[in-house]
C-alpha atoms as a PDB file:
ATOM      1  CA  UNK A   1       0.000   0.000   0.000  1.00  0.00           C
ATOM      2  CA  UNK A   2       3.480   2.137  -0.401  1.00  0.00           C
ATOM      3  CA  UNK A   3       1.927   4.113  -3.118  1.00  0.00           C
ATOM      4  CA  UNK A   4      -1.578   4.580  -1.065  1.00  0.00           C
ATOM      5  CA  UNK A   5       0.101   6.266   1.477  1.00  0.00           C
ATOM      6  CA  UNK A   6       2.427   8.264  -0.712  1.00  0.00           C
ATOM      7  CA  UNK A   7      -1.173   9.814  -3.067  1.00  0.00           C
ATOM      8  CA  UNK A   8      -3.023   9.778   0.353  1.00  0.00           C
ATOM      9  CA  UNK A   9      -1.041  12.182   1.593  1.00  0.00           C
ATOM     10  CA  UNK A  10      -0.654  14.225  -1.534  1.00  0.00           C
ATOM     11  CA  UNK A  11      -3.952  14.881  -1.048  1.00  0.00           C
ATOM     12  CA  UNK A  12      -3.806  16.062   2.752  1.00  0.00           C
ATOM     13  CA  UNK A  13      -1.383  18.148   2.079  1.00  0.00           C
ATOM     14  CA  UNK A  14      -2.350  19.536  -1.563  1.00  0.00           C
ATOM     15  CA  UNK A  15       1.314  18.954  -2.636  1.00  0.00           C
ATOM     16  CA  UNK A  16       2.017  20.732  -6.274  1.00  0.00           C
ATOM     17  CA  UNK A  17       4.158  19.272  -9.031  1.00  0.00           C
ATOM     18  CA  UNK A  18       5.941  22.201 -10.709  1.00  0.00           C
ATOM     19  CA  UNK A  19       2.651  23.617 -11.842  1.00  0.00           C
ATOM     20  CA  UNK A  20       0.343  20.758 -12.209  1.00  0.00           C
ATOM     21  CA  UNK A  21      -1.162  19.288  -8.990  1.00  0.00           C
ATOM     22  CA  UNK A  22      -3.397  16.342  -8.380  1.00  0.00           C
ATOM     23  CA  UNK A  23      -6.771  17.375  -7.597  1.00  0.00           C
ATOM     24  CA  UNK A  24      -8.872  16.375  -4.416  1.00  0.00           C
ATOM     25  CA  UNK A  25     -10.806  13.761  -6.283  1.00  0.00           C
ATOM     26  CA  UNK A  26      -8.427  11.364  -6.707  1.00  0.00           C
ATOM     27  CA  UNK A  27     -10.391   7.862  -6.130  1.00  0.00           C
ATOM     28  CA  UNK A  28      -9.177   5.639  -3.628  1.00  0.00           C
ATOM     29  CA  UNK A  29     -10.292   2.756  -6.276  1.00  0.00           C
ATOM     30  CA  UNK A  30      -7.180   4.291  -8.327  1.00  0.00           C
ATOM     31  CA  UNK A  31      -4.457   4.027  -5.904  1.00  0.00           C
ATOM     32  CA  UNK A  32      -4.398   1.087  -4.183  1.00  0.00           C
ATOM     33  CA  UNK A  33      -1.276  -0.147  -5.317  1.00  0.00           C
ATOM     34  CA  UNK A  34       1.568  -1.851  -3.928  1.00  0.00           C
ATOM     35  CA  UNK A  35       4.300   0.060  -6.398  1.00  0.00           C
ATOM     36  CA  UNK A  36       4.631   2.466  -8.380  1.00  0.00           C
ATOM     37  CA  UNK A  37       2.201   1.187 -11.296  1.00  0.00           C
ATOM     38  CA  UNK A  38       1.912   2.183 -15.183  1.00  0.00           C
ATOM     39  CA  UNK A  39       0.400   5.645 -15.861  1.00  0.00           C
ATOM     40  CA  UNK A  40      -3.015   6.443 -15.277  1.00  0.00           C
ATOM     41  CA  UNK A  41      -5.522   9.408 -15.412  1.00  0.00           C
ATOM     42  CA  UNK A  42      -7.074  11.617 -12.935  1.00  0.00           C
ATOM     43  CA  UNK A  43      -8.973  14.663 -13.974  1.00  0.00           C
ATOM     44  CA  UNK A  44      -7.275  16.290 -16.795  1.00  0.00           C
ATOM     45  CA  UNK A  45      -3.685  14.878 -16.146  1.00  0.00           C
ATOM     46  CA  UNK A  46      -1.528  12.074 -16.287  1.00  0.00           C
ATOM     47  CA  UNK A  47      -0.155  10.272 -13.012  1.00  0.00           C
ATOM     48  CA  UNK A  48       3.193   8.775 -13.712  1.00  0.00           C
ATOM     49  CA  UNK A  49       5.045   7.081 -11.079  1.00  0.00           C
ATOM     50  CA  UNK A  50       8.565   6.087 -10.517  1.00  0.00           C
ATOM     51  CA  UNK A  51      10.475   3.719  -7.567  1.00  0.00           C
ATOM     52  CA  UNK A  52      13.719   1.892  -7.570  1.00  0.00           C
ATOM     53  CA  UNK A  53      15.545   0.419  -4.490  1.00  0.00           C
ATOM     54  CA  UNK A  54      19.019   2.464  -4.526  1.00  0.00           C
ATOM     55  CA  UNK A  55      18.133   6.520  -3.917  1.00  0.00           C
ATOM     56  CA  UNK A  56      17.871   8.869  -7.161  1.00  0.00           C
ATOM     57  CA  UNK A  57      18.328  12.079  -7.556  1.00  0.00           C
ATOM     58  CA  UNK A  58      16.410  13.171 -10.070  1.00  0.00           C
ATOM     59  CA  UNK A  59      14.008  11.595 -12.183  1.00  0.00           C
ATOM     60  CA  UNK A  60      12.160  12.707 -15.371  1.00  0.00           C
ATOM     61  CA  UNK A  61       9.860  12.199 -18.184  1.00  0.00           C
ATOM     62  CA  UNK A  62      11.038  13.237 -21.976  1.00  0.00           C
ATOM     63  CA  UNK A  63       7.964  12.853 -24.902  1.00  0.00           C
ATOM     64  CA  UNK A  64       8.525  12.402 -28.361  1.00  0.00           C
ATOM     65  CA  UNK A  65       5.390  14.754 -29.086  1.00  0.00           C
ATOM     66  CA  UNK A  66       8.438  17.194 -27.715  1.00  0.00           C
ATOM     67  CA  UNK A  67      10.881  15.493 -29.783  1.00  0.00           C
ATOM     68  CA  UNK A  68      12.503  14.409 -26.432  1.00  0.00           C
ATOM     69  CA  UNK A  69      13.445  18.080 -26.007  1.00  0.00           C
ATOM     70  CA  UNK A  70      11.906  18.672 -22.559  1.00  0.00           C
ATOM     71  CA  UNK A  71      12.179  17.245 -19.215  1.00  0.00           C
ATOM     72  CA  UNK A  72       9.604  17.439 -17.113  1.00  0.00           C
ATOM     73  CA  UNK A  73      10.346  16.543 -13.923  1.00  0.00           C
ATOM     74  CA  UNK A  74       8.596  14.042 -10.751  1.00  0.00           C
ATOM     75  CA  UNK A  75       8.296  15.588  -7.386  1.00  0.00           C
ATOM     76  CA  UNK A  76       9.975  13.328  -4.737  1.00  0.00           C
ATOM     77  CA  UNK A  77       8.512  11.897  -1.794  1.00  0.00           C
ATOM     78  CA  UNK A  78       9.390   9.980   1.121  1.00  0.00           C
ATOM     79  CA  UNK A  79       6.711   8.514   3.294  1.00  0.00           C
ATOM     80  CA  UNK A  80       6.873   8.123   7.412  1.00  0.00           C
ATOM     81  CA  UNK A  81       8.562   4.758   7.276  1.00  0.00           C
ATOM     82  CA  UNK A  82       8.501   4.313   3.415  1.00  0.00           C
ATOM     83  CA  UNK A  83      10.876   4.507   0.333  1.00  0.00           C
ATOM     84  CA  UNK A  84      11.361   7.141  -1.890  1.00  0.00           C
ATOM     85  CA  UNK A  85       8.832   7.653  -4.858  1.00  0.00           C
ATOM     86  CA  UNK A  86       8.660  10.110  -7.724  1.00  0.00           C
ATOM     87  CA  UNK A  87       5.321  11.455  -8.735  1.00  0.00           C
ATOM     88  CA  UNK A  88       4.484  13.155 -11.652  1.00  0.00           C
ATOM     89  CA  UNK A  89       1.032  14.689 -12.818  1.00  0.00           C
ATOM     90  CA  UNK A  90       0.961  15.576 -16.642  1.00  0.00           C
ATOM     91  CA  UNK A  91      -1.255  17.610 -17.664  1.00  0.00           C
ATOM     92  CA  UNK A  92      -3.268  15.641 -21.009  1.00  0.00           C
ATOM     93  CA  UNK A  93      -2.564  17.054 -24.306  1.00  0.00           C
ATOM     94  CA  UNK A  94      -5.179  18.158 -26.800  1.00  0.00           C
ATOM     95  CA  UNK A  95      -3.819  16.863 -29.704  1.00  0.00           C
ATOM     96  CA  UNK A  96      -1.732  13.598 -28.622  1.00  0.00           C
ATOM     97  CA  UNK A  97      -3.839  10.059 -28.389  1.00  0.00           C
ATOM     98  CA  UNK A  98      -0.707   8.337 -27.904  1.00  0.00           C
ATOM     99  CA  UNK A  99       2.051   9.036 -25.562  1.00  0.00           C
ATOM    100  CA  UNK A 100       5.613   7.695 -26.261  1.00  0.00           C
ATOM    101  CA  UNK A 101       8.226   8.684 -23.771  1.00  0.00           C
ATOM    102  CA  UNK A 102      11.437   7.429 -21.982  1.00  0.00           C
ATOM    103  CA  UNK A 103      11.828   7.869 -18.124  1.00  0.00           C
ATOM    104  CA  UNK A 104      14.902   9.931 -16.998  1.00  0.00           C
ATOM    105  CA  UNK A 105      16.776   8.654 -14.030  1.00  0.00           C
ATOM    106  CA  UNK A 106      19.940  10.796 -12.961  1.00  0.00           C
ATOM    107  CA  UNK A 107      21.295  11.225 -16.523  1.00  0.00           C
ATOM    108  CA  UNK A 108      20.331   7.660 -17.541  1.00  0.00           C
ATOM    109  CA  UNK A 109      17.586   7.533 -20.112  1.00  0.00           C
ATOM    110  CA  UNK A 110      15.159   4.480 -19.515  1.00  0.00           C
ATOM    111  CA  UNK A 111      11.977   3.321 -20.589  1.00  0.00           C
ATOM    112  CA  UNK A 112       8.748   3.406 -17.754  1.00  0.00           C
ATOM    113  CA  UNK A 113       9.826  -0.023 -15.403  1.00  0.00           C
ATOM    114  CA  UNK A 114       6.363   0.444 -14.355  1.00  0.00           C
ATOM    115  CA  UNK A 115       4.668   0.524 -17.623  1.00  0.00           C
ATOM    116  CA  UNK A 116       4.475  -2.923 -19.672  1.00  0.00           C
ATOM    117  CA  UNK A 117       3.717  -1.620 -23.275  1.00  0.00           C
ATOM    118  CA  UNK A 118       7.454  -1.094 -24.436  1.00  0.00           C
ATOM    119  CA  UNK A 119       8.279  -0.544 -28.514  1.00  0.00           C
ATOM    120  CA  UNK A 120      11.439   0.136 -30.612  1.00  0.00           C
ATOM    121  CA  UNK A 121      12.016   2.844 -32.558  1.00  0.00           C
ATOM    122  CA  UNK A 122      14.430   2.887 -36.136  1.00  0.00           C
ATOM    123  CA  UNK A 123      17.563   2.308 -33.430  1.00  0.00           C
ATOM    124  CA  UNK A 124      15.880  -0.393 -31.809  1.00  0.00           C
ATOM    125  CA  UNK A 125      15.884   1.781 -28.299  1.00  0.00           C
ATOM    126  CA  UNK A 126      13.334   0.566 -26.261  1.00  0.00           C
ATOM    127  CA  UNK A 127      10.272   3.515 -25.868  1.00  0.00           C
ATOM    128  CA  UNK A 128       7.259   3.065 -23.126  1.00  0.00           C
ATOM    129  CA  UNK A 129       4.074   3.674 -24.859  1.00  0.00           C
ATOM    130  CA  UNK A 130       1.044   5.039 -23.052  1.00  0.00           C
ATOM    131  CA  UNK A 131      -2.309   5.266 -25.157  1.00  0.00           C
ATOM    132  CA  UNK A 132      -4.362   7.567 -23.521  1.00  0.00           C
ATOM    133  CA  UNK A 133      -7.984   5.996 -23.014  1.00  0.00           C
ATOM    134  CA  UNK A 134     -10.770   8.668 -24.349  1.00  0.00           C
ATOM    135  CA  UNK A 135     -12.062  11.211 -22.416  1.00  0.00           C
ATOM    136  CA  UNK A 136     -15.789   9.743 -21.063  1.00  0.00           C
ATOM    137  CA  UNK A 137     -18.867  12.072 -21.036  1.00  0.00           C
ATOM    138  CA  UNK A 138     -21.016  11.328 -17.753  1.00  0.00           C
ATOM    139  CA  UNK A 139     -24.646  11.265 -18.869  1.00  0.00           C
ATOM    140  CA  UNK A 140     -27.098  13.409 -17.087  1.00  0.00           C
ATOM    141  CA  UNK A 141     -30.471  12.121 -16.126  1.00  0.00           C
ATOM    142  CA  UNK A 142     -33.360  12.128 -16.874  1.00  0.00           C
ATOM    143  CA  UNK A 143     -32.217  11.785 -20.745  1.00  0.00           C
ATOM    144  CA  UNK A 144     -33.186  14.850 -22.802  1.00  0.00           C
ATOM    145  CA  UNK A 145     -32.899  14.658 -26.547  1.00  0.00           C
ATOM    146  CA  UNK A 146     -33.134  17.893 -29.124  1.00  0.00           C
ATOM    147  CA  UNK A 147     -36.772  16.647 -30.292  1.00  0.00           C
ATOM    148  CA  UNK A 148     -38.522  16.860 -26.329  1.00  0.00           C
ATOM    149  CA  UNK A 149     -37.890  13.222 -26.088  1.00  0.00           C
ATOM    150  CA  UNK A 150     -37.230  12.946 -21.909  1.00  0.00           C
ATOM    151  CA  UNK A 151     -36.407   9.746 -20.524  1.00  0.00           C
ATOM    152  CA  UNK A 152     -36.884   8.924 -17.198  1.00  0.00           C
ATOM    153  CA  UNK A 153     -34.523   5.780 -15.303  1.00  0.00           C
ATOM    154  CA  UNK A 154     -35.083   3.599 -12.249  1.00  0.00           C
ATOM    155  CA  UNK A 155     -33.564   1.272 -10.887  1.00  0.00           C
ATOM    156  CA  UNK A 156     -34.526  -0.887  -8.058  1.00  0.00           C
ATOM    157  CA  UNK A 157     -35.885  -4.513  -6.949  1.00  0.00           C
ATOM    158  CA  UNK A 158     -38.101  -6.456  -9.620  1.00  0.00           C
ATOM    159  CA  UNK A 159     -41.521  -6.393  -9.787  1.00  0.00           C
ATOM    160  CA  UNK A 160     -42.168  -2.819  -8.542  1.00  0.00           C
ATOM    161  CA  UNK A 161     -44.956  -0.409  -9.152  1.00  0.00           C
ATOM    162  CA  UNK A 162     -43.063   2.783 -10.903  1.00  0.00           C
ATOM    163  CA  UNK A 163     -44.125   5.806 -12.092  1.00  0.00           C
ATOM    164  CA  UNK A 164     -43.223   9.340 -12.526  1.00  0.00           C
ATOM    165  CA  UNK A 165     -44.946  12.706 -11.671  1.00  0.00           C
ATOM    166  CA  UNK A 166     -44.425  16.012 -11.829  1.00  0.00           C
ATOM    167  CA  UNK A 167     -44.677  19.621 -12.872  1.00  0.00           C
ATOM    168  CA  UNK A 168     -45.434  18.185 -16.236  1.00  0.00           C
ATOM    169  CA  UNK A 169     -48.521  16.517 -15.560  1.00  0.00           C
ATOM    170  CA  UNK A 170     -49.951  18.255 -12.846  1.00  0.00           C
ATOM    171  CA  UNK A 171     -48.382  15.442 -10.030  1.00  0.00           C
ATOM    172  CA  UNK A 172     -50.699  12.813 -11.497  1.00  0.00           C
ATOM    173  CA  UNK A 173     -49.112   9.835  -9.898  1.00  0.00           C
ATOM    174  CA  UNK A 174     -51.041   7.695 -12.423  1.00  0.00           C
ATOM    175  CA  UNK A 175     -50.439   9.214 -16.076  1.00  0.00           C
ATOM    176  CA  UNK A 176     -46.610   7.942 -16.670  1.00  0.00           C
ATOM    177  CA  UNK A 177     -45.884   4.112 -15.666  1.00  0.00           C
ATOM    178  CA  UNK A 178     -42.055   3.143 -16.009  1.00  0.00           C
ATOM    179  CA  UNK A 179     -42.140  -0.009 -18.030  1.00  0.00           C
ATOM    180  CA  UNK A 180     -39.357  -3.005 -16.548  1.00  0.00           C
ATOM    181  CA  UNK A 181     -37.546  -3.201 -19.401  1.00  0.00           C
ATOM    182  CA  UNK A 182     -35.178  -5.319 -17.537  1.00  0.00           C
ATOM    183  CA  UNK A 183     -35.342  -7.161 -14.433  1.00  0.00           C
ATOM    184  CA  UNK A 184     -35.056  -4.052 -12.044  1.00  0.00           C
ATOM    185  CA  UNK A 185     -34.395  -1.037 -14.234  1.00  0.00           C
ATOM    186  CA  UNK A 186     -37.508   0.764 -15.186  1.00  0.00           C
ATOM    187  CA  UNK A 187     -37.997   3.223 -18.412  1.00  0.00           C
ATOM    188  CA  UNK A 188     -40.581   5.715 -19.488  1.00  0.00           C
ATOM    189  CA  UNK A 189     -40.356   7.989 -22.586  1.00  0.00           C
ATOM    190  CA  UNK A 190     -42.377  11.062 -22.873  1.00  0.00           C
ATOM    191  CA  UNK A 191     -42.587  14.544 -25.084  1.00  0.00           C
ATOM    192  CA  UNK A 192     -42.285  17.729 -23.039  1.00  0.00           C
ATOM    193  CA  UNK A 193     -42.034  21.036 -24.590  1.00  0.00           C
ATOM    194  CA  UNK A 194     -38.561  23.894 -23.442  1.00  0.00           C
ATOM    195  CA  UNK A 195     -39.010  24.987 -19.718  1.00  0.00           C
ATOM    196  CA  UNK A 196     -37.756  23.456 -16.587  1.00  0.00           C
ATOM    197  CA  UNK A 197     -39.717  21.255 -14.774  1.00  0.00           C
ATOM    198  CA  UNK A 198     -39.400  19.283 -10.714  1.00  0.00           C
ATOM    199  CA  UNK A 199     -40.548  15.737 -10.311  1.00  0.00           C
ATOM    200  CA  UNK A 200     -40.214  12.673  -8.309  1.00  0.00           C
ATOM    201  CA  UNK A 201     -40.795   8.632  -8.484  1.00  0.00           C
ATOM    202  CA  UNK A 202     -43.858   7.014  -6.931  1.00  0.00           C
ATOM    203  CA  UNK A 203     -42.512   3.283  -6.198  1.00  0.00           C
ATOM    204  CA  UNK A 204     -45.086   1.260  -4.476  1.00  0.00           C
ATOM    205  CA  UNK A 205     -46.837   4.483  -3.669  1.00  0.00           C
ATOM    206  CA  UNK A 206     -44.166   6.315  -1.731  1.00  0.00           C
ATOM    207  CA  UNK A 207     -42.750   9.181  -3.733  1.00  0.00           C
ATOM    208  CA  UNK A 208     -38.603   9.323  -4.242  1.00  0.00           C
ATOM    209  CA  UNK A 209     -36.464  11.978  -5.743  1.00  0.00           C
ATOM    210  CA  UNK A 210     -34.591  10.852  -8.714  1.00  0.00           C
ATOM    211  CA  UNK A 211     -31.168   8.853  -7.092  1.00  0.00           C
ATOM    212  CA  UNK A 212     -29.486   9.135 -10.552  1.00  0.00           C
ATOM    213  CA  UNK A 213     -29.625  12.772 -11.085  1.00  0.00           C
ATOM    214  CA  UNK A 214     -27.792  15.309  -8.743  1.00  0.00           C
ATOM    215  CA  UNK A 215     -30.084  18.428  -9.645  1.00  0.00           C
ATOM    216  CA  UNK A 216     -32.857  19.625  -7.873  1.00  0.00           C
ATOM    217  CA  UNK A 217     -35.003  22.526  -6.601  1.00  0.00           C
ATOM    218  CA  UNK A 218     -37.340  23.409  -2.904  1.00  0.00           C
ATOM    219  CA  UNK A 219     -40.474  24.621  -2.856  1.00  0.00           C
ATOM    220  CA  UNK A 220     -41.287  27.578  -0.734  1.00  0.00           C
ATOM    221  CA  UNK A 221     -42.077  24.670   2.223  1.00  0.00           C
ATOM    222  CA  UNK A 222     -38.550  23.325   1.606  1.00  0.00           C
ATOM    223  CA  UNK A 223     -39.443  20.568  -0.067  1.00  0.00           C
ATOM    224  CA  UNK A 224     -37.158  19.393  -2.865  1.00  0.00           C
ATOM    225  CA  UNK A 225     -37.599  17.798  -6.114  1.00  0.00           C
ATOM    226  CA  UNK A 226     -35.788  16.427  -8.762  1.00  0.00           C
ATOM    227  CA  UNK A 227     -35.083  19.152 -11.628  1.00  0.00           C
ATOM    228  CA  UNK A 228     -34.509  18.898 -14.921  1.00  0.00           C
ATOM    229  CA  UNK A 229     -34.818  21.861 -18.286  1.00  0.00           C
ATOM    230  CA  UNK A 230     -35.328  21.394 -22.120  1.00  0.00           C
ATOM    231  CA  UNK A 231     -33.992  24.226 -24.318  1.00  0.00           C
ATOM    232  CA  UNK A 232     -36.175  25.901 -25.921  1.00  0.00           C
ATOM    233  CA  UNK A 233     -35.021  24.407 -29.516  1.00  0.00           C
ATOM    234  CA  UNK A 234     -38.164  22.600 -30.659  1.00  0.00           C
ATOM    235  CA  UNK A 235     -40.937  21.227 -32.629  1.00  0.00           C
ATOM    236  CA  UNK A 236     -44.105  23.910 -32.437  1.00  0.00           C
ATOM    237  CA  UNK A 237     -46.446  21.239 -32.491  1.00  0.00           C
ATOM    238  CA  UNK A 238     -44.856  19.113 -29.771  1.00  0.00           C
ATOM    239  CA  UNK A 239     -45.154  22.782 -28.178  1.00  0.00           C
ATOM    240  CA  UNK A 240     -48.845  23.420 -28.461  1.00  0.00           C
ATOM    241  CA  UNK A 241     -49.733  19.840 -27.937  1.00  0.00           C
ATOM    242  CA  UNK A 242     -48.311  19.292 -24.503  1.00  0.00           C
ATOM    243  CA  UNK A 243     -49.148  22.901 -23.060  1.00  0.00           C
ATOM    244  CA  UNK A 244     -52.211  21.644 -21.578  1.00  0.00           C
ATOM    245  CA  UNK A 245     -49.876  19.282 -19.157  1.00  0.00           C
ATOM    246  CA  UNK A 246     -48.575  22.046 -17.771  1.00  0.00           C
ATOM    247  CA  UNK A 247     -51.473  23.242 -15.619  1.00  0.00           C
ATOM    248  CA  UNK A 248     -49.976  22.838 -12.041  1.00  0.00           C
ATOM    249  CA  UNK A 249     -47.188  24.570 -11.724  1.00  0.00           C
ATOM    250  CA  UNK A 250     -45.893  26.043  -8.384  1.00  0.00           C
ATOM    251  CA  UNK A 251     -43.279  28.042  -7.342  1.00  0.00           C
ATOM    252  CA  UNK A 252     -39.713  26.518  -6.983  1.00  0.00           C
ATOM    253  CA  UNK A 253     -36.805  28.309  -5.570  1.00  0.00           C
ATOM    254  CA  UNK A 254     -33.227  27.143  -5.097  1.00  0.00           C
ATOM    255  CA  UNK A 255     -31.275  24.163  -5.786  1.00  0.00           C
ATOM    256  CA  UNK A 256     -28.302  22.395  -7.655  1.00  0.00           C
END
C-alpha cells in the first residue's frame, strides 16, 4: 500500500508538481497499489510514477510529441517509514492520443519499469508507450434529446410499481408508468415542450427523488424535487400539444 500512502497524503497536504497538482478527487479505487504502477488518469492529467531500491536524484519524463526536447520533472517523496517515490502529474494534451516517452533517471535515459507496453524505434531503443484511453462524457439524467424526447430511469428490486410525476402533468401519480424493461431497471419515454420542470418517483406508492440525477429545486415549504430543463429548440407542435400538461405549476426556488 506504499503508493496509497504516498497519493493519500498528496492529497492532505495539496502537494504541487511544478505547476500541475493532483486534484482532491483522486479515487481511492485508483491508488491502491503496492508500487509504483503504469500511468493512469485523474482529472485532466496524467499520473506517472517512478520507484527503484538504490536513492535517485532526479528523475524525469522526456515525450517524443516534444521530440525528447523537454524534461519534465517528478516531485519526490518519502513517506513516514517508506521509500522514496517520484510522482508526476501531466497535464493531457489536446492533440496527442498516444504518448511515447522514456523515463529519466539521474542522466540515464530508460523506458517506464512500471509501464508494460514497451516498442522500438528505427535504433531499436526501447520507448514506453502510453495510449491515452478517451475522455468519457457522464450522462445526465433524466435523458433529454433535441426533439422533447425525456427519458426517465429507475432502478430498483423487480416487480415494482413505478411511475413518474411532476410539474409536467400536474403530479398525477397515475399518467406515466415506467415499463421493466429489464429485471429491475424501469424506463418511461415522454414529449415535453422547453421549460424546466421538478418531479419525483412514486414506487409502491411512496414518492422518491430521482437517485441518478444530482439536480434539484425546494419549494417555498422546503421541499425538494428532482429538476430537470429542455432548451427551448423545438418542434411547435410538440409545443402546443403538450401545453395543456402544464397546468400545475408552483413556485420553486433554489437548488443544484
Amino acid at each position: 500500500m506504499l503508493l496509497c500512502l504516498i497519493l493519500l497524503s498528496l492529497l492532505a497536504l495539496s502537494l504541487t508538481f511544478g505547476q500541475d497538482s493532483v486534484s482532491t478527487r483522486l479515487h481511492f479505487a485508483v491508488i491502491e497499489a503496492s508500487g509504483p504502477r503504469s500511468p493512469f488518469i485523474v482529472d485532466d492529467s496524467i499520473i506517472f510514477t517512478y520507484q527503484q531500491e538504490e536513492p535517485a536524484r532526479f528523475v524525469a519524463v522526456a515525450f517524443a510529441h516534444e521530440d525528447f526536447t523537454v524534461m519534465h520533472p517528478y516531485k519526490r517523496y518519502t513517506p513516514e517509514g517508506g521509500s522514496e517515490v517520484f510522482v508526476l502529474a501531466y497535464p493531457i494534451p489536446p492533440s496527442e492520443e498516444t504518448l511515447i516517452y522514456r523515463v529519466i533517471v539521474d542522466g540515464l535515459w530508460i523506458h517506464d519499469p512500471a509501464n508494460s507496453e514497451v516498442i522500438r524505434d528505427v535504433n531499436g531503443i526501447p520507448l514506453s508507450r502510453y495510449r491515452i484511453p478517451p475522455k468519457q462524457t457522464l450522462e445526465t439524467y433524466p435523458l433529454v434529446k433535441n426533439d422533447g424526447a425525456v427519458t426517465f430511469t429507475y432502478t430498483s428490486r423487480p416487480g415494482q410499481t413505478v411511475t413518474v410525476a411532476g410539474t409536467f402533468n400536474s403530479w398525477d401519480p397515475f399518467m406515466y408508468p415506467l415499463r421493466e424493461t429489464e429485471p429491475g431497471h424501469y424506463r418511461c419515454t415522454i414529449y415535453l415542450p422547453p421549460g424546466e420542470f421538478v418531479y419525483h418517483f412514486i414506487v409502491n406508492g411512496s414518492a422518491i427523488n430521482d437517485p441518478l440525477n444530482p439536480r434539484d429545486r425546494f419549494d417555498t415549504s422546503g421541499n425538494r424535487y428532482s429538476y430537470f430543463a429542455i432548451e427551448a429548440e423545438q418542434d411547435p407542435e410538440i409545443i402546443q400539444a403538450e401545453k395543456k400538461r402544464l397546468i400545475d405549476r408552483i413556485p420553486f426556488i433554489g437548488g443544484s
